[in-house]
C-alpha atoms as a PDB file:
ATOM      1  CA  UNK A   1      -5.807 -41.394  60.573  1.00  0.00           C
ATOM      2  CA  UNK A   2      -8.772 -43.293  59.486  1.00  0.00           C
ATOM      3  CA  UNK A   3      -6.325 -46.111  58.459  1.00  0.00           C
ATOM      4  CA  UNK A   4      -5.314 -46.430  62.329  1.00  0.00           C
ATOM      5  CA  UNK A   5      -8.389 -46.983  62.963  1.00  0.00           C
ATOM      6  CA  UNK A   6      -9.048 -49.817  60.686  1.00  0.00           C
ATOM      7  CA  UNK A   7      -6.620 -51.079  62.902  1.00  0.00           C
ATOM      8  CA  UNK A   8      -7.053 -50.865  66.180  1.00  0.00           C
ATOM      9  CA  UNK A   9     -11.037 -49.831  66.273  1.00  0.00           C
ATOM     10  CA  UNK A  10     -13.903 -52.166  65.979  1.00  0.00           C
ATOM     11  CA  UNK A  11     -14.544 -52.549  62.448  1.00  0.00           C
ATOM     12  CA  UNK A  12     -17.947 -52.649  62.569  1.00  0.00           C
ATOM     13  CA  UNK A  13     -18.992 -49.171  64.297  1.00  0.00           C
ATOM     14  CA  UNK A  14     -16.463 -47.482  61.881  1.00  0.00           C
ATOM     15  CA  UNK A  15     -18.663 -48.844  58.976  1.00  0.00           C
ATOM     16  CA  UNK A  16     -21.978 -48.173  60.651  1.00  0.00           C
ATOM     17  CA  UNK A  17     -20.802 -44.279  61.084  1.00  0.00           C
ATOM     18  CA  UNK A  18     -18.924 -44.182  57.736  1.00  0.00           C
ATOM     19  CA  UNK A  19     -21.722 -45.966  55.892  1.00  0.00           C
ATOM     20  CA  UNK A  20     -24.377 -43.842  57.970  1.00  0.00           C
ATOM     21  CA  UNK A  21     -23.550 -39.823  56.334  1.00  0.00           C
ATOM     22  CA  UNK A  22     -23.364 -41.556  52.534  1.00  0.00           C
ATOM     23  CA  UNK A  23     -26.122 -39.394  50.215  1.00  0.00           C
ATOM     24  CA  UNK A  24     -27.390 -41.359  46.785  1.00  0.00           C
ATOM     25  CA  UNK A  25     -30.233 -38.351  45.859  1.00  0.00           C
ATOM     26  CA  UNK A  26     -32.769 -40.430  44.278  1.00  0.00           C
ATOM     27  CA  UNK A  27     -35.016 -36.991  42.809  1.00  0.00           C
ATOM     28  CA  UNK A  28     -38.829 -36.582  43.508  1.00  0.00           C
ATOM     29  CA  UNK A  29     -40.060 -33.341  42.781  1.00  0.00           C
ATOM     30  CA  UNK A  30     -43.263 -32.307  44.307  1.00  0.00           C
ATOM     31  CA  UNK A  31     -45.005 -31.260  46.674  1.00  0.00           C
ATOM     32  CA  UNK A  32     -47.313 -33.166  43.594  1.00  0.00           C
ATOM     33  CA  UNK A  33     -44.742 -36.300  43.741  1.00  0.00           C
ATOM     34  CA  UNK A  34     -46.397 -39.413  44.061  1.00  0.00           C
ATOM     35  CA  UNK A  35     -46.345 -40.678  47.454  1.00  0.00           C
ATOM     36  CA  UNK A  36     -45.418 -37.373  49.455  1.00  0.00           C
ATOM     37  CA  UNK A  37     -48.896 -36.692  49.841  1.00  0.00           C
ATOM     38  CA  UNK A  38     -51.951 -38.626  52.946  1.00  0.00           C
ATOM     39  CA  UNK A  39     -53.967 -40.901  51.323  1.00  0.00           C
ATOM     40  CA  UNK A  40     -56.779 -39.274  49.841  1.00  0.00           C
ATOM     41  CA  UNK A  41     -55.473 -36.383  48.320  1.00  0.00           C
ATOM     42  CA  UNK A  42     -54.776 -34.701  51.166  1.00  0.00           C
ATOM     43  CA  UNK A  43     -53.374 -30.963  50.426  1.00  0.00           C
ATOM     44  CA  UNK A  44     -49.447 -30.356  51.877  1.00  0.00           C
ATOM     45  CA  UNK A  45     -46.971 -33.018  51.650  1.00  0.00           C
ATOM     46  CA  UNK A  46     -46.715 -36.095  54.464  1.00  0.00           C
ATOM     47  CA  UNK A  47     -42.828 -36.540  54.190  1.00  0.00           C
ATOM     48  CA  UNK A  48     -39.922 -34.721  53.351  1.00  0.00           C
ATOM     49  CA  UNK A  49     -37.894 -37.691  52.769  1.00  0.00           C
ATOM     50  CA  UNK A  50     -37.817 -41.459  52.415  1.00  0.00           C
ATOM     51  CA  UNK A  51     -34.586 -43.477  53.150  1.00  0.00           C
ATOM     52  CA  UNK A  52     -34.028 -47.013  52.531  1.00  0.00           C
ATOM     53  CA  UNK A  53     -37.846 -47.010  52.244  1.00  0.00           C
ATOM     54  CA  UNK A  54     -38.322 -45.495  55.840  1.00  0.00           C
ATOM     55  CA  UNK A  55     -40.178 -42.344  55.757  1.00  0.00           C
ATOM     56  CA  UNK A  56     -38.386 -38.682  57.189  1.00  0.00           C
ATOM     57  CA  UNK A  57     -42.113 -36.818  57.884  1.00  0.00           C
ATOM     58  CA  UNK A  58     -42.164 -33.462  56.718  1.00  0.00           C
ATOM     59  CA  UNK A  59     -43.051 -31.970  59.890  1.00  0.00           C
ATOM     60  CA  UNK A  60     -39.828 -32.861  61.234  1.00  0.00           C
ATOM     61  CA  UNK A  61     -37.949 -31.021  58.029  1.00  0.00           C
ATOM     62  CA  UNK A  62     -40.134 -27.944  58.909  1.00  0.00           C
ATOM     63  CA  UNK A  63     -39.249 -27.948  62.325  1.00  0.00           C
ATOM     64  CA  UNK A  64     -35.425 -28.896  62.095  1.00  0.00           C
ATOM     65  CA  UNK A  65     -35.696 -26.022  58.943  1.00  0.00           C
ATOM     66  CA  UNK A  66     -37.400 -23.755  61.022  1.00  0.00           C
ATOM     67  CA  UNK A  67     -34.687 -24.323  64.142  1.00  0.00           C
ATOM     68  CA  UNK A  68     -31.849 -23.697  61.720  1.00  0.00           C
ATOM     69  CA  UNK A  69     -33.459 -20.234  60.363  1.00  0.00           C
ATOM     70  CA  UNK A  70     -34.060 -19.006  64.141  1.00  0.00           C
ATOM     71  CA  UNK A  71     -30.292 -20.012  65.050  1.00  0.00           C
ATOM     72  CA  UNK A  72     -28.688 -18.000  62.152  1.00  0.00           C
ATOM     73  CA  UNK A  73     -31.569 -15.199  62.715  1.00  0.00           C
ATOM     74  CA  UNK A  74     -30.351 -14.669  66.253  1.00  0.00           C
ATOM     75  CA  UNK A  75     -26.823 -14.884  65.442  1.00  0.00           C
ATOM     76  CA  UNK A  76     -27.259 -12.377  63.124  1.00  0.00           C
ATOM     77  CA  UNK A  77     -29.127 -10.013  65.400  1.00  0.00           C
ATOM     78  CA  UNK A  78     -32.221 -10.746  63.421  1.00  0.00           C
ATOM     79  CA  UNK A  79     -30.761  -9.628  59.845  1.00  0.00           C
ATOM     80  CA  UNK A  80     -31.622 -13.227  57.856  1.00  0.00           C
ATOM     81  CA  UNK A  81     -34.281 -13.535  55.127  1.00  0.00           C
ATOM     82  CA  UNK A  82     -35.292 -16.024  53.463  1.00  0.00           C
ATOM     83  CA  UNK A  83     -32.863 -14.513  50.550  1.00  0.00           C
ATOM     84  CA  UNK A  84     -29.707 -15.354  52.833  1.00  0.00           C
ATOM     85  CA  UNK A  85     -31.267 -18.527  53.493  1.00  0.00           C
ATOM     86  CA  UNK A  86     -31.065 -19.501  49.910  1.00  0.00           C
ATOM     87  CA  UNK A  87     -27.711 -18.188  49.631  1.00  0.00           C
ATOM     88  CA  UNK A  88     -26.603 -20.615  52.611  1.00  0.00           C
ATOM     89  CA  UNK A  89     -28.464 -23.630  50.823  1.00  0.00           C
ATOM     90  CA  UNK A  90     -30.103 -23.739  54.252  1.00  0.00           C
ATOM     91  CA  UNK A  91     -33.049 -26.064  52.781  1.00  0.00           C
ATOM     92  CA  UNK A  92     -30.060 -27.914  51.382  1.00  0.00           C
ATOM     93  CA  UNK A  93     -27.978 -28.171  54.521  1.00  0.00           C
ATOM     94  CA  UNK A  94     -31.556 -28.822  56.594  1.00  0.00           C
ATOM     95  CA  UNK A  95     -32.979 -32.424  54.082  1.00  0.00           C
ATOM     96  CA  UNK A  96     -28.856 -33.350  54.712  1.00  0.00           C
ATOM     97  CA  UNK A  97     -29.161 -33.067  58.404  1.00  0.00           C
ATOM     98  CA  UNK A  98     -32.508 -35.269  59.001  1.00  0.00           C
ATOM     99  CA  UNK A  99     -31.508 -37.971  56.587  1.00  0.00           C
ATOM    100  CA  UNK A 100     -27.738 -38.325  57.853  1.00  0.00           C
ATOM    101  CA  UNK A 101     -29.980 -39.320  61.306  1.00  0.00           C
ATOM    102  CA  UNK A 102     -32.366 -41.439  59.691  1.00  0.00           C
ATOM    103  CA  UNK A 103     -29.592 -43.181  58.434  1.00  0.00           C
ATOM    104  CA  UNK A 104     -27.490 -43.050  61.907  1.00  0.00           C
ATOM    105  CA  UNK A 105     -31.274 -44.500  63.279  1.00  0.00           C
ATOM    106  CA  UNK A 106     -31.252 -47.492  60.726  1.00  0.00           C
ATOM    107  CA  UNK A 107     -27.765 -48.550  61.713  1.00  0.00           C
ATOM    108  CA  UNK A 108     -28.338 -48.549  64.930  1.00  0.00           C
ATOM    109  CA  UNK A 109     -31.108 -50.834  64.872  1.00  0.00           C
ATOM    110  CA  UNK A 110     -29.293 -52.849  62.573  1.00  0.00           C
ATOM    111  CA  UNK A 111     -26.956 -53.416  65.344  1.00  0.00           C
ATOM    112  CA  UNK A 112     -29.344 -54.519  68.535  1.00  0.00           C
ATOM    113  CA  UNK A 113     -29.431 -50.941  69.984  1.00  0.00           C
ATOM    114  CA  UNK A 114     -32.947 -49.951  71.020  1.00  0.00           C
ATOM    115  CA  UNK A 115     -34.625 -47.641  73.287  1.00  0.00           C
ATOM    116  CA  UNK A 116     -37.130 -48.601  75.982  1.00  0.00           C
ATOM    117  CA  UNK A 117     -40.291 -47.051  77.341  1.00  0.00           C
ATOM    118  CA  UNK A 118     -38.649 -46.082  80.687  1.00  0.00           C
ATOM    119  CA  UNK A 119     -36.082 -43.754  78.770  1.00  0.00           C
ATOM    120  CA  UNK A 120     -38.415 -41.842  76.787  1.00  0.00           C
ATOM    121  CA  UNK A 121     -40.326 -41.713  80.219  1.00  0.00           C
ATOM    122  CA  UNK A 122     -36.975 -40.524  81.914  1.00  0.00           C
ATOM    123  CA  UNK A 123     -36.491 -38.103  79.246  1.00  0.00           C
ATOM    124  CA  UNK A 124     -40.290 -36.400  79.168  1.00  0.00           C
ATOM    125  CA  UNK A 125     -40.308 -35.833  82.928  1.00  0.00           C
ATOM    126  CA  UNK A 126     -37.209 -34.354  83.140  1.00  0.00           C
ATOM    127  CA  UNK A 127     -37.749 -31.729  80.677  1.00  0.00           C
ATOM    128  CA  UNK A 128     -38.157 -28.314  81.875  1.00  0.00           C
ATOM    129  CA  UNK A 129     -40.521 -27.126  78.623  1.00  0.00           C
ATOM    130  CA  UNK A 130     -43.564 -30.002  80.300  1.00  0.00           C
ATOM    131  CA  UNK A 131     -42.905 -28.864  83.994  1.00  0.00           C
ATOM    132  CA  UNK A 132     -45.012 -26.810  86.148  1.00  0.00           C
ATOM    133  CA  UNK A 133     -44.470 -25.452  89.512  1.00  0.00           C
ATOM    134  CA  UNK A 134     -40.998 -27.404  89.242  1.00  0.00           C
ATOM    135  CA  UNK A 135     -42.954 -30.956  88.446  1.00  0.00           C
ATOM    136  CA  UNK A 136     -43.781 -32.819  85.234  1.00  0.00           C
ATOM    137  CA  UNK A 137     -47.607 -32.036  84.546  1.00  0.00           C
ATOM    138  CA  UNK A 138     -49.573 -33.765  82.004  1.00  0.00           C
ATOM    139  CA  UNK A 139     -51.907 -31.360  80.822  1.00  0.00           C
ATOM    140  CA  UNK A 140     -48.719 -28.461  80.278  1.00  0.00           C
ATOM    141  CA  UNK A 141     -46.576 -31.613  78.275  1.00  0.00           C
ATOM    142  CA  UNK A 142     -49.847 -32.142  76.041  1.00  0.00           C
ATOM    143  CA  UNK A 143     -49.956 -28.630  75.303  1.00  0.00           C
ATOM    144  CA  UNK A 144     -46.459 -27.640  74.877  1.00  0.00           C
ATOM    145  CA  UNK A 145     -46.378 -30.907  72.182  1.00  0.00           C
ATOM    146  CA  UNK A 146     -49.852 -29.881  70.439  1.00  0.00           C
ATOM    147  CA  UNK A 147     -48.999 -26.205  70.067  1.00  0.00           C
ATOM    148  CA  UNK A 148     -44.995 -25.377  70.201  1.00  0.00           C
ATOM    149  CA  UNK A 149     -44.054 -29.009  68.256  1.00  0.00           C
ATOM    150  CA  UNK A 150     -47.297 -29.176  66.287  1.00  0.00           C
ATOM    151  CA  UNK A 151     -47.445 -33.001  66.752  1.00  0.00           C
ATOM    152  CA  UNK A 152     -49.258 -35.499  69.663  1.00  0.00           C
ATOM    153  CA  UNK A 153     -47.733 -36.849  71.933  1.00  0.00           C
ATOM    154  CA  UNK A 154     -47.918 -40.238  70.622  1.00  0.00           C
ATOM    155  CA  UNK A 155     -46.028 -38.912  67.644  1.00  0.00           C
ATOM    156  CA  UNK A 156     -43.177 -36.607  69.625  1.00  0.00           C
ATOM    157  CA  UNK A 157     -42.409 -39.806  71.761  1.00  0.00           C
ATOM    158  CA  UNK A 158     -41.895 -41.670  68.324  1.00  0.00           C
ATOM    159  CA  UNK A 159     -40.002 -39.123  67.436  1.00  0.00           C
ATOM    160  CA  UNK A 160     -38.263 -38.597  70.730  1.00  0.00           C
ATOM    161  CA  UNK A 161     -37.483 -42.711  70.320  1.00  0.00           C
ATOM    162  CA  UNK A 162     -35.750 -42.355  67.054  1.00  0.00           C
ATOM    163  CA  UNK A 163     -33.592 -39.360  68.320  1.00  0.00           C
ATOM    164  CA  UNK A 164     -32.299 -41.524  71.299  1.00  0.00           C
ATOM    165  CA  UNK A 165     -31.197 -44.486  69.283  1.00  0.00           C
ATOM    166  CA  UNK A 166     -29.250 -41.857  66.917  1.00  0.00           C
ATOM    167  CA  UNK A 167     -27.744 -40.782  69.703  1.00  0.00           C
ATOM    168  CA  UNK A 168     -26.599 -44.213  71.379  1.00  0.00           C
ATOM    169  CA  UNK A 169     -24.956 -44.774  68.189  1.00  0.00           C
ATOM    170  CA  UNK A 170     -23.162 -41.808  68.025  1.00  0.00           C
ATOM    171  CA  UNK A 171     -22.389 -41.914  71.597  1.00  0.00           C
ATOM    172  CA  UNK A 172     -21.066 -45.763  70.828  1.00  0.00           C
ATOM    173  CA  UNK A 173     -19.128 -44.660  68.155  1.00  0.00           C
ATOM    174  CA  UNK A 174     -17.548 -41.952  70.389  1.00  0.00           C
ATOM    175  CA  UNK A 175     -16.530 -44.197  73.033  1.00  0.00           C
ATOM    176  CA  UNK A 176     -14.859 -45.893  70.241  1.00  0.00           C
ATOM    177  CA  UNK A 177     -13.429 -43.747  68.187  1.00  0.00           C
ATOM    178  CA  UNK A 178     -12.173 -39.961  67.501  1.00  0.00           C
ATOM    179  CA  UNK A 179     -12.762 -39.183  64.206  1.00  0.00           C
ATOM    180  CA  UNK A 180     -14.255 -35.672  62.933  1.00  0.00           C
ATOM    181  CA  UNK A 181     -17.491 -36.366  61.272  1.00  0.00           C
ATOM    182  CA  UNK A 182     -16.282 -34.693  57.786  1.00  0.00           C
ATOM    183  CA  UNK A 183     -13.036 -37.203  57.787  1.00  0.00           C
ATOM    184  CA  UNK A 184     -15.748 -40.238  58.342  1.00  0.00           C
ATOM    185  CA  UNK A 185     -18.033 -38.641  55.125  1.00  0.00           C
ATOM    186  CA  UNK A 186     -14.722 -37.883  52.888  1.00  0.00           C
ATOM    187  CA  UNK A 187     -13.575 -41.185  53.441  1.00  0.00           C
ATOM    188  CA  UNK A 188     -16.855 -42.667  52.599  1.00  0.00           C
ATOM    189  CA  UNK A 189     -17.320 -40.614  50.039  1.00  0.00           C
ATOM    190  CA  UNK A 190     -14.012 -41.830  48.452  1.00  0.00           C
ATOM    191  CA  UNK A 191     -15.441 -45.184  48.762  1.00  0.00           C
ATOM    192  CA  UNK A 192     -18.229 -44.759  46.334  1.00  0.00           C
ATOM    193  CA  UNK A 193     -20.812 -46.061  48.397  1.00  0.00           C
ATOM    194  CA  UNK A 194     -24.378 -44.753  49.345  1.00  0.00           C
ATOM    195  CA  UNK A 195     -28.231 -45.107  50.466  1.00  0.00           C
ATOM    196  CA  UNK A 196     -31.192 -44.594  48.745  1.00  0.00           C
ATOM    197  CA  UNK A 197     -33.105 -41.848  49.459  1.00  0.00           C
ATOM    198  CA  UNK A 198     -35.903 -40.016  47.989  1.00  0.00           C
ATOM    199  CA  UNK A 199     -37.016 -36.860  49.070  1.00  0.00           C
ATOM    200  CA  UNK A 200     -39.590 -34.065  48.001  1.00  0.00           C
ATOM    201  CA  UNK A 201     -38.897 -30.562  46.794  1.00  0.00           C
ATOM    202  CA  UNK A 202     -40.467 -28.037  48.976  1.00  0.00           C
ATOM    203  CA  UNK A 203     -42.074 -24.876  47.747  1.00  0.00           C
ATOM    204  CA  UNK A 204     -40.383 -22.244  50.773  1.00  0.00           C
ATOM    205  CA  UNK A 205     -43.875 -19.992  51.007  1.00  0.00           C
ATOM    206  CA  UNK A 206     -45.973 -22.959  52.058  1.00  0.00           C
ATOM    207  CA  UNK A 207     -44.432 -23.817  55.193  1.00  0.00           C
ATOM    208  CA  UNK A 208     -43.359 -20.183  56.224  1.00  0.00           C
END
């Protein structure tokens, strides 16, 4: 299938998507690895991750981690521990998911697509979690961010950013293409190509 589209697609996106899900583990185990930690000394690791040199923060690995473990406790009518995590590699699965979109972020900047100010604007005020009475409200979207996210909201629009341009480059690739996303990663895989990436072993009782 993927030959077709070698074809007919534009060669480019295919690449960008193919190229974006390679994994080249570059091991850095820690939390006492050098360079997962503030300046300073600073107890708790800073990031979870670094890919092609750009930094995954480990807040975002605790919350996408955290996300995952709800999902499979509720579909489980609350019978998951943190054994049956473990079991599922769910740690595993969880580092795979936020570097396969740092590196789906990287190519899409490396191909012009950005994301302004009015869309992360467009995107904040329509969310129901910062509304109040039915209308965006400052002081409930400060909140929300500070408490639920554990971030400012300087930081969850950055964050909000990235997610955006990951998904204008899916949604590119999309309008392309129609290729399941574990064809594009066998095929790439088959290629023997990959990314850098470092990223820090997490001890599980620290951020649970």
């Amino acid at each position: 299938m993927l030959d077709t589209f070698r074809e007919n697609a534009k060669s480019w996106i295919i690449q960008t998507v193919i190229a974006a899900v390679a994994v080249v583990f570059i091991f850095s185990f820690g939390p006492g690895s050098r360079g997962c930690r503030a300046e300073g000394g600073a107890a708790g690791p800073t990031w979870a991750a670094k890919v092609n040199g750009e930094v995954v923060p480990a807040s975002l690995f605790n919350r996408t981690y955290a996300n995952r473990f709800a999902f499979q406790r509720q579909m489980r009518r609350g019978s998951y521990s943190e054994a049956d995590a473990a079991q599922d590699n769910l740690r595993a699965e969880t580092m795979k998911e936020v570097v396969d979109q740092e590196l789906v972020a990287q190519a899409a900047r490396r191909h012009g697509l950005w994301v302004s100010d009015d869309e992360i604007a467009d995107t904040v005020f329509k969310d129901e979690n910062f509304k109040k009475n039915g209308e965006f409200d400052q002081k409930t979207y400060e909140k929300f961010v500070n408490y639920q996210m554990g971030m400012s909201p300087a930081r969850y629009e950055e964050r909000l950013r990235h997610d955006l341009l990951t998904k204008k480059m899916f949604d590119l690739a999309r309008a392309t293409i129609t290729v399941g996303e574990d064809e594009l990663k066998t095929e790439f895989l088959k290629a023997g190509e990959g990314a850098s990436i470092e990223y820090v072993r997490f001890v599980p009782s620290q951020y649970l």
